[in-house]
Protein backbone atom coordinates (compact mmCIF):
# COMPACT_ATOMS: atom_id res chain seq x y z
CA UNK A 1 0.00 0.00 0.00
CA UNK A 2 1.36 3.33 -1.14
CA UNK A 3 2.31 5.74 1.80
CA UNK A 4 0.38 8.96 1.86
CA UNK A 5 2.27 12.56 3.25
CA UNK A 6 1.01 12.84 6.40
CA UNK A 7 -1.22 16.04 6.86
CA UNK A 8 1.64 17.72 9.28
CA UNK A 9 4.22 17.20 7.13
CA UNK A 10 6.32 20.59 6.63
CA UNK A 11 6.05 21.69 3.11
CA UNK A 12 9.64 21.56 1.24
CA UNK A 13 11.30 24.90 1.28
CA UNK A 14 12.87 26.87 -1.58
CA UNK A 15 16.11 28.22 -0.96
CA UNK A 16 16.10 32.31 -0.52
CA UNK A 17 18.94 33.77 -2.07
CA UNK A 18 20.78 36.06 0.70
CA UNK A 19 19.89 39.84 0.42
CA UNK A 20 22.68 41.81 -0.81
CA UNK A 21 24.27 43.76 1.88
CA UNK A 22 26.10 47.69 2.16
CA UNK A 23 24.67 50.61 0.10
CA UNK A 24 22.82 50.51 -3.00
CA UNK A 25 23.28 53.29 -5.61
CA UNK A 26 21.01 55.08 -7.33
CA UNK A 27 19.43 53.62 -10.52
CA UNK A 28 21.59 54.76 -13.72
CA UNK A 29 18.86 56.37 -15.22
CA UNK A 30 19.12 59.42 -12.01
CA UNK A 31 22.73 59.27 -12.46
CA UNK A 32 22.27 59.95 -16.11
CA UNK A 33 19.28 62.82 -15.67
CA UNK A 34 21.55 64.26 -12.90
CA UNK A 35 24.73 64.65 -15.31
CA UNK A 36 22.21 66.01 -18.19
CA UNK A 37 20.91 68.86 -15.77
CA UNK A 38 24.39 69.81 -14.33
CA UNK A 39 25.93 69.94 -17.94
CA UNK A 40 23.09 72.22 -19.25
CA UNK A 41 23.55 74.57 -15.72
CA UNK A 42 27.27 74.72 -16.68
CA UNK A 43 26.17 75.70 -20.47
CA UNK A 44 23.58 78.14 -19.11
CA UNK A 45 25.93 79.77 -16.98
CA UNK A 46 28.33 80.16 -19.13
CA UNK A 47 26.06 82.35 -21.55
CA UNK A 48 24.56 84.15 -18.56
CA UNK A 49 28.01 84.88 -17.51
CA UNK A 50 29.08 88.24 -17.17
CA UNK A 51 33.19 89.02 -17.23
CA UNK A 52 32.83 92.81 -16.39
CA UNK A 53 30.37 92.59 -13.49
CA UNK A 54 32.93 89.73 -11.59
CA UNK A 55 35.93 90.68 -12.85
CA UNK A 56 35.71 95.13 -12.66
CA UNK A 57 32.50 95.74 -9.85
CA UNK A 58 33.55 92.79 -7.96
CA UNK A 59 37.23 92.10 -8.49
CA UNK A 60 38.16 95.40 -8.82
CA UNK A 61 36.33 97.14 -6.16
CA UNK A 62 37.25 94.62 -3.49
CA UNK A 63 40.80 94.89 -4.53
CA UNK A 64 41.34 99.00 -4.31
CA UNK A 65 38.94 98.57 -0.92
CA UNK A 66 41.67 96.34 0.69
CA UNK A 67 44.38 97.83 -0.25
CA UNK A 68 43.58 100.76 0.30
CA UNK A 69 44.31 102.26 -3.55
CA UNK A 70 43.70 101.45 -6.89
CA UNK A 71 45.27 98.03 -7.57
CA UNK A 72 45.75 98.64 -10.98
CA UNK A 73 46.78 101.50 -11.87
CA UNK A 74 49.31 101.32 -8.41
CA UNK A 75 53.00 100.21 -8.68
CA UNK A 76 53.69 97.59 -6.00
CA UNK A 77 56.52 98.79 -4.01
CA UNK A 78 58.74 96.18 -2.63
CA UNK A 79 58.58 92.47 -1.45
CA UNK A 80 56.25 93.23 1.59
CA UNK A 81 53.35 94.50 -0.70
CA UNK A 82 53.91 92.41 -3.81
CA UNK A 83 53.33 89.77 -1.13
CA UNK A 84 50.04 91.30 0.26
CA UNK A 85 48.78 92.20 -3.61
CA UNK A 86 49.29 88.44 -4.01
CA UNK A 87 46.72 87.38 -1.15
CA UNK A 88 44.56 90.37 -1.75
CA UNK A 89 44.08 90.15 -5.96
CA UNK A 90 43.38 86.08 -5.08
CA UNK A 91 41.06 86.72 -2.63
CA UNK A 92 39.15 89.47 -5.10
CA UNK A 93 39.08 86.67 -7.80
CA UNK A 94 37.39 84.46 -6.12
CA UNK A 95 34.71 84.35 -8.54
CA UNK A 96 36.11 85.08 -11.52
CA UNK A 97 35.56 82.78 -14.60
CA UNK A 98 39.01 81.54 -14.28
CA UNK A 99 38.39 80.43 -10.45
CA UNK A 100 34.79 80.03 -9.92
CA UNK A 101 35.01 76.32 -10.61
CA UNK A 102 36.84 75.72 -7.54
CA UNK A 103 32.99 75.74 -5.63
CA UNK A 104 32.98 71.61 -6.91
CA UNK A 105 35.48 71.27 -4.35
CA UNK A 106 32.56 71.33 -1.17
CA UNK A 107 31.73 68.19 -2.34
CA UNK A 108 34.98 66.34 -2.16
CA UNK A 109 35.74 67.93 0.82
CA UNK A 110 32.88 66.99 2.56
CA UNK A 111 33.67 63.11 1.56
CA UNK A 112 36.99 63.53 2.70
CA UNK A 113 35.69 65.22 6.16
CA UNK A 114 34.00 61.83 7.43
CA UNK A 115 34.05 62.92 11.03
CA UNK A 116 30.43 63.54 12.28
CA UNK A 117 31.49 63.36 15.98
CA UNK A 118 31.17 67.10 17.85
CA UNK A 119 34.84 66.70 19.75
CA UNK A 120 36.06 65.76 16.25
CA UNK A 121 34.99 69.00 15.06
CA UNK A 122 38.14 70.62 14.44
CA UNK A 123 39.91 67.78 12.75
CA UNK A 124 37.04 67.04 10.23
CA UNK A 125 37.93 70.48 9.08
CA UNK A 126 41.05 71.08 9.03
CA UNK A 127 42.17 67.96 7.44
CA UNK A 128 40.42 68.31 4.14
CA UNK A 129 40.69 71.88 3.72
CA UNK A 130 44.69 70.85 4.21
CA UNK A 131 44.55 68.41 1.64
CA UNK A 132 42.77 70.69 -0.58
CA UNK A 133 45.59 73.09 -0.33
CA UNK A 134 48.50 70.10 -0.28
CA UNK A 135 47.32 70.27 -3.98
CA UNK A 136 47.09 73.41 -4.50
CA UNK A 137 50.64 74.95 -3.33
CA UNK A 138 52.25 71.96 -5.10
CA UNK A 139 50.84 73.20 -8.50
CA UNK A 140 50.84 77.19 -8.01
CA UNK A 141 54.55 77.02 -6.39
CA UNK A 142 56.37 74.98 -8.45
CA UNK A 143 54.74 77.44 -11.35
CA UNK A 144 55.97 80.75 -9.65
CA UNK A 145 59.12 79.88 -9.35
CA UNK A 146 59.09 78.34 -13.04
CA UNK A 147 57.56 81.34 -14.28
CA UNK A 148 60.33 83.62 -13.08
CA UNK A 149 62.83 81.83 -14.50
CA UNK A 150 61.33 80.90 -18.28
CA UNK A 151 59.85 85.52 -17.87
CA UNK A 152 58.53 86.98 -20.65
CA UNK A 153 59.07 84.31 -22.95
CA UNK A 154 55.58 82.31 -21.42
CA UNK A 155 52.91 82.92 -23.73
CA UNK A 156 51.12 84.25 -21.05
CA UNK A 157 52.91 87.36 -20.27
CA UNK A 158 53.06 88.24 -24.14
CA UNK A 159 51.16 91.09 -25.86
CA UNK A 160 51.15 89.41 -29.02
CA UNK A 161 47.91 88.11 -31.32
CA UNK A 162 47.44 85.20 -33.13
CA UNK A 163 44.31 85.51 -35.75
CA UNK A 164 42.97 88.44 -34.04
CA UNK A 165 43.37 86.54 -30.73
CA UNK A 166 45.73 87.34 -27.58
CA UNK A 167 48.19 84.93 -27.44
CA UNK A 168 47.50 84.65 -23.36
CA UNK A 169 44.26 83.67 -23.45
CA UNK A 170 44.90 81.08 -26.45
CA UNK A 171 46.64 79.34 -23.49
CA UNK A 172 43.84 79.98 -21.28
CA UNK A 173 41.11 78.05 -23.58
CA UNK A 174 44.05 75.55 -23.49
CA UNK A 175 44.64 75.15 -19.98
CA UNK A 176 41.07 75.72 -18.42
CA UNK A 177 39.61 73.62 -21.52
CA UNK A 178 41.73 70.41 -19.90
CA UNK A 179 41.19 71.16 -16.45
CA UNK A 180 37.48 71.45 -17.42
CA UNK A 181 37.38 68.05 -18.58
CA UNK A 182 39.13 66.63 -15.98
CA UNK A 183 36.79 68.04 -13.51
CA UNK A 184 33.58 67.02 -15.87
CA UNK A 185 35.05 62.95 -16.06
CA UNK A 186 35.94 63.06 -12.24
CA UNK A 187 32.26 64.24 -11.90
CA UNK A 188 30.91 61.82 -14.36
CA UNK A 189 33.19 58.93 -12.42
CA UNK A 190 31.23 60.52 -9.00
CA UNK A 191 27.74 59.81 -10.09
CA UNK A 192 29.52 55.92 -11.31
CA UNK A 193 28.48 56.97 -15.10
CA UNK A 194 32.51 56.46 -16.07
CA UNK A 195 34.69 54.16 -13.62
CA UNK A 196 35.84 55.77 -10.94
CA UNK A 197 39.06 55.15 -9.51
CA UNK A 198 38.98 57.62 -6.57
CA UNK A 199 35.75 55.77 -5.40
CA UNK A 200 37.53 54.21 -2.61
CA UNK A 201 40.35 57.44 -1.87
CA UNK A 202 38.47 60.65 -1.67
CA UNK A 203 41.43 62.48 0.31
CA UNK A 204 43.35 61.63 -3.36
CA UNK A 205 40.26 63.04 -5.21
CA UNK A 206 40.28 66.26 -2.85
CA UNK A 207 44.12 66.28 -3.53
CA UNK A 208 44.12 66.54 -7.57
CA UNK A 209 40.71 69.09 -6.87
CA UNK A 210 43.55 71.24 -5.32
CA UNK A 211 46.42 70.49 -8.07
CA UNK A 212 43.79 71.49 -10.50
CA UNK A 213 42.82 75.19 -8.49
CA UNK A 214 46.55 75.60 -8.14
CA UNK A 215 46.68 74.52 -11.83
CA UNK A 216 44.35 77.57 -12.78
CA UNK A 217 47.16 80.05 -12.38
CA UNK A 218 48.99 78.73 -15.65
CA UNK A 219 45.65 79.88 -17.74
CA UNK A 220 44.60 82.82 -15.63
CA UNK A 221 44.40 86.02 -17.46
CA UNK A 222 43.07 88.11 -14.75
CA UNK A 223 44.63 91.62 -15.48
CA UNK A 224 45.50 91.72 -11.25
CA UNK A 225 46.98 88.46 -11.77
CA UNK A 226 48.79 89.64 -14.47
CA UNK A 227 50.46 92.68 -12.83
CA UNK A 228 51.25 90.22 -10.46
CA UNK A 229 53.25 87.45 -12.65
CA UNK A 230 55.03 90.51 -14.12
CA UNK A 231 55.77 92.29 -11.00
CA UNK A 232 57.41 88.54 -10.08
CA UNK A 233 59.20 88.28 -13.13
CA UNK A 234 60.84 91.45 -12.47
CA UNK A 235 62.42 90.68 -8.96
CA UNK A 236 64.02 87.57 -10.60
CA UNK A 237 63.50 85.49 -7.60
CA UNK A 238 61.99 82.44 -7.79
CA UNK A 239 60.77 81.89 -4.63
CA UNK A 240 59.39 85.10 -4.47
CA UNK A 241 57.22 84.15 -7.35
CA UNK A 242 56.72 81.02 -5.10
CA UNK A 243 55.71 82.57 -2.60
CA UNK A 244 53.47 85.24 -4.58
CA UNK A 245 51.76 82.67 -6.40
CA UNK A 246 50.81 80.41 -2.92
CA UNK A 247 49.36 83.50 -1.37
CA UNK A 248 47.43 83.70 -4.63
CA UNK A 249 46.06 80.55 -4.44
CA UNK A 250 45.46 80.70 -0.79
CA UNK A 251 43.06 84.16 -1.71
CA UNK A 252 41.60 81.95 -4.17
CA UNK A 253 39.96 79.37 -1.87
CA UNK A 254 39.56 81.58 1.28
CA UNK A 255 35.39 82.00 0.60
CA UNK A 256 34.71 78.53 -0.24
CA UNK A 257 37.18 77.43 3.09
CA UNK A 258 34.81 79.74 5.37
CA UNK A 259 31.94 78.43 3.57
CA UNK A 260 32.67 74.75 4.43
CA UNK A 261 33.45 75.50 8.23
CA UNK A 262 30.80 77.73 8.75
CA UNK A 263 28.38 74.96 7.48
CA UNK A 264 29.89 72.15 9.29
CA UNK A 265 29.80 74.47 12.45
CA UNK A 266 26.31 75.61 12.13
CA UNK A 267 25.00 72.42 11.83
CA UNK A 268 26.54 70.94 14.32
CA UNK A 269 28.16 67.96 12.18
CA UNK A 270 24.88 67.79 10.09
CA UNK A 271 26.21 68.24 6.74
CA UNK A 272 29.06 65.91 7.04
CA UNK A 273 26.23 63.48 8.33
CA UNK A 274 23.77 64.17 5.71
CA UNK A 275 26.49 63.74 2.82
CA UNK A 276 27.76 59.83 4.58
CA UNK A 277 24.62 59.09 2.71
CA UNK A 278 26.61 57.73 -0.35
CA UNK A 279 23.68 58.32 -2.92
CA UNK A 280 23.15 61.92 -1.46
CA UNK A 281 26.72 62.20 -1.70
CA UNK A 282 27.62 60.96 -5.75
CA UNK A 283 24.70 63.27 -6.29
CA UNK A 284 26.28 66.45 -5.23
CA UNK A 285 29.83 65.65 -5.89
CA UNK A 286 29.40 65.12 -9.10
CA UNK A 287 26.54 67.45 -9.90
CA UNK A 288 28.47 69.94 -8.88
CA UNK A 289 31.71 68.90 -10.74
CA UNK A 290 30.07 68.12 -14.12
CA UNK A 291 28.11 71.54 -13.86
CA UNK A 292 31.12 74.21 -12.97
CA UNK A 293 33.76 71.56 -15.42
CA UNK A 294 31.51 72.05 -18.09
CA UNK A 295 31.25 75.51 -17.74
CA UNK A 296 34.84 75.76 -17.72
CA UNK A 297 35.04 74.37 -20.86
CA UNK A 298 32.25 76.24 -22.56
CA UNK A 299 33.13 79.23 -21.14
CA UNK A 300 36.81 78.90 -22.68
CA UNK A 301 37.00 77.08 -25.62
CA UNK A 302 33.71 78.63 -27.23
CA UNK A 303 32.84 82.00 -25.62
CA UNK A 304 35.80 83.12 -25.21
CA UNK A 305 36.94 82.59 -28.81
CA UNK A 306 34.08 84.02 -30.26
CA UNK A 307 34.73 87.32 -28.57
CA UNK A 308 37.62 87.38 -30.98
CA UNK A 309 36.29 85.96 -34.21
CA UNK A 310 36.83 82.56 -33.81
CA UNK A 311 33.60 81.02 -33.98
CA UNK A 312 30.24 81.28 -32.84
CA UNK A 313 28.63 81.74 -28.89
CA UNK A 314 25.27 83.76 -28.13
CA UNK A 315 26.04 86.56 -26.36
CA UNK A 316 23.43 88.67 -23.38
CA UNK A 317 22.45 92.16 -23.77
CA UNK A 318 24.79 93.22 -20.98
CA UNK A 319 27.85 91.25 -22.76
């Protein structure tokens, strides 16, 4: 006689297959919206842009108000104030269109701050905003004291024209065209749309953020930078120039540094805890470094060249 299951009889079980564990990123398709929306912010600011309102209201006027005299039109007179023109004509570009892309580095820097405790306050900021400038002095150093040695012959410091165009700011499309890309891919790897080989070493990624900031000094034609580099050129000391172009650098990022610390401060931690969330935190990194890297490159590499001829850009009223 067959034997029949009796009633009680568990019912066999299919395996369950383990649930993955640690974070889950966002779905591809927001990654992809997010870097479409950043890229046309950069474009848009880029034709909203306005050089004379940053660089001559803002610039300027900060400049003569700290210094107490017209920066331009002033001869610096000795070491001691070519040193304070340095700081002072950094700190009144801040938000020029050659440095305004350094605002992508509050992302990075919060990664790299991963302290939310209160008593480790003071070390969650210091330490990035040191890395940050690590970076940054390497770069804008090394190319001070270059500059003074290789003078007048850098394309930069020339008064020359090439098809109608200076031949300074052909190397500034060149320069800030590169560094925009590099800041638009290391955006693109941040949102996991390209690989991403700072994924896993976000003080590195806040490190090259610097280089590149310290980097913009080898495009920059801002006409106080410019007095500057010449003013350098003329002592014939390199580590003047060294030390001329670190102060500039240092002015550069002064904004953005009190910007970070007074967020972390005010909130109490809150910011560095709300960006541990790692979706939150691709999201803004890399929003924020495909939007001002894609500006850069706009900005330079068409705008700027249409000004002079070379090509096409639409241009604002107030242009």
């Amino acid at each position: 006689m067959a034997l029949r299951e009796s009633p009680e009889s568990p019912a066999p079980r299919r395996p369950v297959s383990p649930t993955p564990v640690g974070p889950v990123s966002p779905a591809p398709t927001r990654h992809g919206t997010a870097a479409l929306v950043s890229a046309a912010a950069g474009v848009l600011l880029a034709v909203l842009w306005s050089f004379e309102f940053v660089d001559s209201v803002i610039g300027d006027t900060v400049a003569n108000n700290l210094l107490g005299h017209d920066a331009k039109a002033t001869a610096i007179g000795g070491t001691g104030a070519g040193l304070l023109f340095a700081f002072v004509s950094g700190f009144a570009g801040t938000f020029t269109a050659c440095n305004i892309a350094m605002v992508a580095s509050v992302g990075p820097l919060s990664q790299a701050g991963s302290s939310t405790r209160l008593r480790h306050q003071l070390r969650t900021l210091v330490r990035p905003v040191g890395w940050l400038a690590l970076g940054m002095i390497a770069v804008s150093a090394t190319y001070g004291a270059v500059g003074v040695l290789i003078g007048d012959s850098l394309p930069q410091l020339s008064t020359e024209t090439v098809g109608g165009m200076p031949v300074r700011l052909i190397q500034s499309s060149v320069v800030f065209g590169v560094i925009g890309l590099v800041l638009a891919l290391l955006g693109l790897g941040a949102l996991g749309l390209v690989p991403d080989v700072f994924a896993r070493r976000p003080v590195a990624r806040v490190v090259l953020i610097g280089a590149l900031i310290g980097g913009f000094l080898i495009g920059r034609p801002y006409p106080l930078f410019n007095k500057l580099f010449h003013w350098a050129v003329e002592t014939g000391n390199p580590l003047y120039g060294a030390a001329a172009f670190t102060l500039q650098s240092l002015g550069n990022i002064v904004i953005v540094t009190l910007l970070f610390v007074v967020v972390v401060l005010v909130t109490r931690g809150g910011f560095l805890r709300w960006m541990t969330d790692p979706t939150r935190s691709a999201l803004v990194t890399g929003a924020l470094l495909v939007a001002l890297g894609v500006f850069t490159v706009v900005y330079w590499d068409l705008r700027v060249p249409a000004i002079f001829g070379v090509g096409w850009f639409p241009t604002m009223p107030y242009n």
